[in-house]
PDB file of N, CA and C in Angstrom:
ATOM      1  N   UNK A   1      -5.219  18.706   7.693  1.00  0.00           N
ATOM      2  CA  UNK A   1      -4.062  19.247   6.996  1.00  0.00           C
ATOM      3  C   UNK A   1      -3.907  18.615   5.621  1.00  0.00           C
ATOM      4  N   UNK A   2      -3.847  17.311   5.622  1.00  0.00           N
ATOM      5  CA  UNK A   2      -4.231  16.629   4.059  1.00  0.00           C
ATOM      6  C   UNK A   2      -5.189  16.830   3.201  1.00  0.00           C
ATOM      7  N   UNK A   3      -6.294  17.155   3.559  1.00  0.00           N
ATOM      8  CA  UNK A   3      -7.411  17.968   2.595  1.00  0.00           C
ATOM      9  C   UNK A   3      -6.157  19.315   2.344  1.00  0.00           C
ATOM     10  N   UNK A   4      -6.341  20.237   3.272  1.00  0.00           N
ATOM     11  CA  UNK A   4      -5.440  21.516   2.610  1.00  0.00           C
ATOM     12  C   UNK A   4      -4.739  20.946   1.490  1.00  0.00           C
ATOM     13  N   UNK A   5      -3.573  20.356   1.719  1.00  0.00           N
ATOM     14  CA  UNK A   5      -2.697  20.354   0.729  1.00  0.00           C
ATOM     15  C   UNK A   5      -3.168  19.952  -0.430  1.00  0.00           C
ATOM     16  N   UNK A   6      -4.557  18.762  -0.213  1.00  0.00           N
ATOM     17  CA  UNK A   6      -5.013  18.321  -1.449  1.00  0.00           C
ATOM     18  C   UNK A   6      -5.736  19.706  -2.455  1.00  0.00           C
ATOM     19  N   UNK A   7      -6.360  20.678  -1.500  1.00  0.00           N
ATOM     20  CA  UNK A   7      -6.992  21.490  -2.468  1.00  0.00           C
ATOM     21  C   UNK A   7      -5.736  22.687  -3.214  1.00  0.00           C
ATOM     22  N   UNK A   8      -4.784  22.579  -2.131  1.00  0.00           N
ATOM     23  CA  UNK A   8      -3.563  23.840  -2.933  1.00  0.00           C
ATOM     24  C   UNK A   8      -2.878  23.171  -4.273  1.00  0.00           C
ATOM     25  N   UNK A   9      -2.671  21.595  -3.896  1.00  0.00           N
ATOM     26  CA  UNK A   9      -2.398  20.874  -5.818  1.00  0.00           C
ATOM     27  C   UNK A   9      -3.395  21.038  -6.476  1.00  0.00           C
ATOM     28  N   UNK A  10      -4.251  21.095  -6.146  1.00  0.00           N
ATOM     29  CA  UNK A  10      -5.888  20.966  -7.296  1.00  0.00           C
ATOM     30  C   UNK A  10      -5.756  22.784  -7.890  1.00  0.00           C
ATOM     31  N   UNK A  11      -5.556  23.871  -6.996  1.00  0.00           N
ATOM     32  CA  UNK A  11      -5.527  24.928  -7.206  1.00  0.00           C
ATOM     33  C   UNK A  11      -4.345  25.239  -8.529  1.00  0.00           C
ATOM     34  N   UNK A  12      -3.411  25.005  -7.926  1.00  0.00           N
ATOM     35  CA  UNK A  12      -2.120  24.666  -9.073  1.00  0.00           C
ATOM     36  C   UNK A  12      -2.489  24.267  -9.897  1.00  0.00           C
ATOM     37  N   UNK A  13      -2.746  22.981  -9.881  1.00  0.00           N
ATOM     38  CA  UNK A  13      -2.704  22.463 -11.745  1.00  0.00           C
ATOM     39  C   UNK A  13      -3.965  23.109 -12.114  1.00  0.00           C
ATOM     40  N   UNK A  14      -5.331  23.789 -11.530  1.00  0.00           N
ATOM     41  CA  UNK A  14      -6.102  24.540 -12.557  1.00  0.00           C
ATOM     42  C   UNK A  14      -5.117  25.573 -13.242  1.00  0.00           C
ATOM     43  N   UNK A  15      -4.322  26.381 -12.227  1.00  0.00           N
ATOM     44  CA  UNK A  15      -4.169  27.149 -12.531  1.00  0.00           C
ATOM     45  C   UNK A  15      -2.862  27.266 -14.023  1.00  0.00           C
ATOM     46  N   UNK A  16      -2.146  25.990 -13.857  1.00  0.00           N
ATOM     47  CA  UNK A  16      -1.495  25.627 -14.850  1.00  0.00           C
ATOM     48  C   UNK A  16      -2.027  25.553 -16.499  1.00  0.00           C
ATOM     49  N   UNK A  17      -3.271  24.242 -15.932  1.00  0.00           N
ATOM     50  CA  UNK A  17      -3.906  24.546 -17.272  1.00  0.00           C
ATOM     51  C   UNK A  17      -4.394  25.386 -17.867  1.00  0.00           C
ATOM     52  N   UNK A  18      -4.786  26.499 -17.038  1.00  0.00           N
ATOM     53  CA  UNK A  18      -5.241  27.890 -17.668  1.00  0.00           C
ATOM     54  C   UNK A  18      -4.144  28.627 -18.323  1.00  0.00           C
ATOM     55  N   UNK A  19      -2.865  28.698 -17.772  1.00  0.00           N
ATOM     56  CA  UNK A  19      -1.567  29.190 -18.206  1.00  0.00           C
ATOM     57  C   UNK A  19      -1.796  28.536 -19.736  1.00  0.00           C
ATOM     58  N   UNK A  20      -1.392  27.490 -20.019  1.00  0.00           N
ATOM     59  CA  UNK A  20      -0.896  26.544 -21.117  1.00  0.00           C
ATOM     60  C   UNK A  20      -2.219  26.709 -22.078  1.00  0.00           C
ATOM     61  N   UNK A  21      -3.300  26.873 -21.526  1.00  0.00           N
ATOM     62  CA  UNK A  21      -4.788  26.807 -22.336  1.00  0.00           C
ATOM     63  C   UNK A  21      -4.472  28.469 -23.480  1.00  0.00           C
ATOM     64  N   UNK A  22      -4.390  29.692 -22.454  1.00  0.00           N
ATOM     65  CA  UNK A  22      -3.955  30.665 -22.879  1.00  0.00           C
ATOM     66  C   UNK A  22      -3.062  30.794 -23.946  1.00  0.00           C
ATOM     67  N   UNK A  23      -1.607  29.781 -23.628  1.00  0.00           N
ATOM     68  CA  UNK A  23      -0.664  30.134 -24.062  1.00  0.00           C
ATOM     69  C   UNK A  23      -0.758  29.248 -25.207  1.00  0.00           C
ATOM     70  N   UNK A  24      -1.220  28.439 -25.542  1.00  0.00           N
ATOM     71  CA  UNK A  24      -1.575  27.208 -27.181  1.00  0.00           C
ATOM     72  C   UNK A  24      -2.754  28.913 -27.768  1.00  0.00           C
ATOM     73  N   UNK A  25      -3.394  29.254 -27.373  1.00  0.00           N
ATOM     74  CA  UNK A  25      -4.787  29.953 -27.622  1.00  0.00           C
ATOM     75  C   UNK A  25      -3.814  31.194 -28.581  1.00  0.00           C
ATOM     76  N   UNK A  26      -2.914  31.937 -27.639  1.00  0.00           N
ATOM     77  CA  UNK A  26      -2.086  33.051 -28.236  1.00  0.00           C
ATOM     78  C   UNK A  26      -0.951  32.439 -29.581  1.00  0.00           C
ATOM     79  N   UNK A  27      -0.107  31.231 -29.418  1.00  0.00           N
ATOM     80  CA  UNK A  27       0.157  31.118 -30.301  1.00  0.00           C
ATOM     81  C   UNK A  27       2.104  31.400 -29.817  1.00  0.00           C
ATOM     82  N   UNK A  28       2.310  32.231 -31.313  1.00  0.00           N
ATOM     83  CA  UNK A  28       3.950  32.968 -30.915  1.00  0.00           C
ATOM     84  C   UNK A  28       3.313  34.293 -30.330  1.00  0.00           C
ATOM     85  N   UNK A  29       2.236  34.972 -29.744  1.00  0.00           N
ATOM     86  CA  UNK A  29       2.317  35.750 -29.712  1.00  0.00           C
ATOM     87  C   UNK A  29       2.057  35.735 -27.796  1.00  0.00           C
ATOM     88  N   UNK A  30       2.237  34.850 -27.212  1.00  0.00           N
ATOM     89  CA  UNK A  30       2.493  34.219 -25.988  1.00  0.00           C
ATOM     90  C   UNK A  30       3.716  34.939 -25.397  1.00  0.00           C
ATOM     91  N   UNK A  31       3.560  35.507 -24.128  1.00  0.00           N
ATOM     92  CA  UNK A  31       4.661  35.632 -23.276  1.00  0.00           C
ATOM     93  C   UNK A  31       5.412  35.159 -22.889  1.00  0.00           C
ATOM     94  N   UNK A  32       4.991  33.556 -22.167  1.00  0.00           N
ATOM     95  CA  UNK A  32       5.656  32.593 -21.699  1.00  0.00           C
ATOM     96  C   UNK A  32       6.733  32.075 -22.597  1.00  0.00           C
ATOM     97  N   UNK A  33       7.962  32.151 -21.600  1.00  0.00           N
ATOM     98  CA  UNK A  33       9.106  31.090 -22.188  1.00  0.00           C
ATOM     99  C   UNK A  33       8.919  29.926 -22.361  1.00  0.00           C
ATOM    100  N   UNK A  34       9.970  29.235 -22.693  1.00  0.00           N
ATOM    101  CA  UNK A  34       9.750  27.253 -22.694  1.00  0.00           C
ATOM    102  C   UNK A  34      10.246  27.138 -21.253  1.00  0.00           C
ATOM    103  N   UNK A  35      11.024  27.794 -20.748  1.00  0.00           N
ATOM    104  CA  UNK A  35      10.630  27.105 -19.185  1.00  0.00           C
ATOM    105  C   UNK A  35       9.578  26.969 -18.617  1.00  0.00           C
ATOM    106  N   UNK A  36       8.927  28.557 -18.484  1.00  0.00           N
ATOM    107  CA  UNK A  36       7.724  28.373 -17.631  1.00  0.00           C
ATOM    108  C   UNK A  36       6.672  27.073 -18.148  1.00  0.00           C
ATOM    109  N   UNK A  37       7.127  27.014 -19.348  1.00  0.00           N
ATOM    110  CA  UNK A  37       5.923  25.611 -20.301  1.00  0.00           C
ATOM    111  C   UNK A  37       6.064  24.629 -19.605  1.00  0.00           C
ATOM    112  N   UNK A  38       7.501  24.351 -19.730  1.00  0.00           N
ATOM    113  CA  UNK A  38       7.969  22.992 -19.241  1.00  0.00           C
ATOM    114  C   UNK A  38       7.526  22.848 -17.810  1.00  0.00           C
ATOM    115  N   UNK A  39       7.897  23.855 -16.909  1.00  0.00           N
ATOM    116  CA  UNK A  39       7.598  23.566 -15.695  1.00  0.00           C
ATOM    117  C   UNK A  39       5.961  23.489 -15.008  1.00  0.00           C
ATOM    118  N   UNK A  40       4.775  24.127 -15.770  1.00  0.00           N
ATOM    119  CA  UNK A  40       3.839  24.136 -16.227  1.00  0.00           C
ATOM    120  C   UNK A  40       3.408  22.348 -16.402  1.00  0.00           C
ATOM    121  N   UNK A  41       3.601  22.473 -17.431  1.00  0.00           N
ATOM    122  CA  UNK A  41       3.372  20.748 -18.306  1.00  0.00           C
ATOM    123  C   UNK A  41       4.121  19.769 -17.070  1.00  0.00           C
ATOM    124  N   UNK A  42       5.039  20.193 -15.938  1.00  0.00           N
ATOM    125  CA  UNK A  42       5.180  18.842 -15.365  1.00  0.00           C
ATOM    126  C   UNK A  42       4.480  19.273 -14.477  1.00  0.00           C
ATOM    127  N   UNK A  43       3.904  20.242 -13.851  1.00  0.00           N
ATOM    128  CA  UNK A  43       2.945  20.139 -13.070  1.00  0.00           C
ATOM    129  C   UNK A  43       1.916  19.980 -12.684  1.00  0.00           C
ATOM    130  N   UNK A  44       1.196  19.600 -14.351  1.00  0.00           N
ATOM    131  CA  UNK A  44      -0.102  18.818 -14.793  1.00  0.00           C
ATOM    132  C   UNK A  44       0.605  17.314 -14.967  1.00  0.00           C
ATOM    133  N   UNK A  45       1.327  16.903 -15.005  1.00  0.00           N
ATOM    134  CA  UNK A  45       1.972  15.342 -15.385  1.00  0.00           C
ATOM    135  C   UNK A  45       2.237  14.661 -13.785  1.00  0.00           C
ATOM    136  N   UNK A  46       2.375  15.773 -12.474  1.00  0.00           N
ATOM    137  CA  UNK A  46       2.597  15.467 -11.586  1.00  0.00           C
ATOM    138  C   UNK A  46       4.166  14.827 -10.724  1.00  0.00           C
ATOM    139  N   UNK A  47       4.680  15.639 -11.630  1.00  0.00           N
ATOM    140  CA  UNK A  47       6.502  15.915 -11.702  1.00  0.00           C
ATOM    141  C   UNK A  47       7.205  16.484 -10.527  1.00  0.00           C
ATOM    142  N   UNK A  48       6.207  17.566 -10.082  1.00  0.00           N
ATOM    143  CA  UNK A  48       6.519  18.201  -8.924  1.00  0.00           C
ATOM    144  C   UNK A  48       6.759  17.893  -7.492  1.00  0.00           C
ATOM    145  N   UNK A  49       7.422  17.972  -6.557  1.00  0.00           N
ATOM    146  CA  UNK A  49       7.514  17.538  -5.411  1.00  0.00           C
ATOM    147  C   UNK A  49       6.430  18.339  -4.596  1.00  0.00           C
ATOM    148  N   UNK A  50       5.470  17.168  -3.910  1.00  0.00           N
ATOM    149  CA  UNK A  50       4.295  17.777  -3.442  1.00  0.00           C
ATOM    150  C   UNK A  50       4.644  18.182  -1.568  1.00  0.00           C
ATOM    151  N   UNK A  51       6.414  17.929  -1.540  1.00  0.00           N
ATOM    152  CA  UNK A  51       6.287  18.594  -0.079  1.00  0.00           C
ATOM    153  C   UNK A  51       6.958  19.678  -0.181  1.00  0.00           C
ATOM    154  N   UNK A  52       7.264  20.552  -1.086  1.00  0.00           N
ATOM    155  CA  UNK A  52       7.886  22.124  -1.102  1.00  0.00           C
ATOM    156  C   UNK A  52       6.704  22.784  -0.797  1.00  0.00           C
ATOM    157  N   UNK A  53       5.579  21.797  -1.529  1.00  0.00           N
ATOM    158  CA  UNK A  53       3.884  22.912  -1.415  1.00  0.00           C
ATOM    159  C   UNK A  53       3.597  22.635   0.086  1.00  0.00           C
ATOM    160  N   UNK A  54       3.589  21.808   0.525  1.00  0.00           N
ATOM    161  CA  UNK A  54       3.288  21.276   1.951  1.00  0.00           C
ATOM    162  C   UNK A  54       3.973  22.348   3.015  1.00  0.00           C
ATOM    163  N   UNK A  55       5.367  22.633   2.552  1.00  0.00           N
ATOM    164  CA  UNK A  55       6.435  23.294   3.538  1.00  0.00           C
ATOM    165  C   UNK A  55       6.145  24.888   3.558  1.00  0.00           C
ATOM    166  N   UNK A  56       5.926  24.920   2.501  1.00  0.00           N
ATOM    167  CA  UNK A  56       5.123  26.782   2.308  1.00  0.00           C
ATOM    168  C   UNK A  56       3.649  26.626   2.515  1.00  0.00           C
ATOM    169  N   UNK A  57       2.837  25.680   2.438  1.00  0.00           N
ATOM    170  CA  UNK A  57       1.724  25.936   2.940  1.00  0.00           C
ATOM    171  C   UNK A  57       1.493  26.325   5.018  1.00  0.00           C
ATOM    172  N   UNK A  58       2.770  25.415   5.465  1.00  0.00           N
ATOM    173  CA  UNK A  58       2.848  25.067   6.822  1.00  0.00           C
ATOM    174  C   UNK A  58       3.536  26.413   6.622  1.00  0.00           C
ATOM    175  N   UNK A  59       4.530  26.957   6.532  1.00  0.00           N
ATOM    176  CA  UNK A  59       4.769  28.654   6.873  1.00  0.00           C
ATOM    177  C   UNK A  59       3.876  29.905   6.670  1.00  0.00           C
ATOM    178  N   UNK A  60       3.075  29.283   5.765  1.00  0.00           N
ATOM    179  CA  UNK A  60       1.919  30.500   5.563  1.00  0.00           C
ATOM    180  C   UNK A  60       1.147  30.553   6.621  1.00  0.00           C
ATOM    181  N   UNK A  61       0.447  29.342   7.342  1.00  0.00           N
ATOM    182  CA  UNK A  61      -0.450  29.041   8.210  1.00  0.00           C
ATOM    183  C   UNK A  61       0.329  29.345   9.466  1.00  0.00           C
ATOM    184  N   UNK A  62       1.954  29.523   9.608  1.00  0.00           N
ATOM    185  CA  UNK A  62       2.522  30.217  10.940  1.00  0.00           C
ATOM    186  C   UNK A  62       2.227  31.365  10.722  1.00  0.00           C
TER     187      UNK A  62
END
């Protein structure tokens, strides 16, 4: 179960940095708000609480 969760954070923050990679790349011409940034940027900084992912990973797998 700890591998899982380890690969669903690893999945996330790729997928973050691809968000933020995109969104520096576009410029002002970017979709994203400054929230989604912010919340983004703490989830590469490791800001996030890693048992909300844990608690929806364990309901998915019910």
């Amino acid at each position: 179960m700890k591998r899982n969760v380890q690969t669903l954070r690893t999945n996330r923050v790729k997928k973050a940095q691809l968000k933020l990679s995109r969104h520096k790349h576009l410029g002002i011409k970017s979709k994203i708000d400054i929230h989604e940034v912010a919340s983004l940027m703490d989830t590469l900084t490791n800001r996030t609480r890693i048992e909300n992912e844990t608690m929806f990973f364990s309901v998915h797998m019910n």
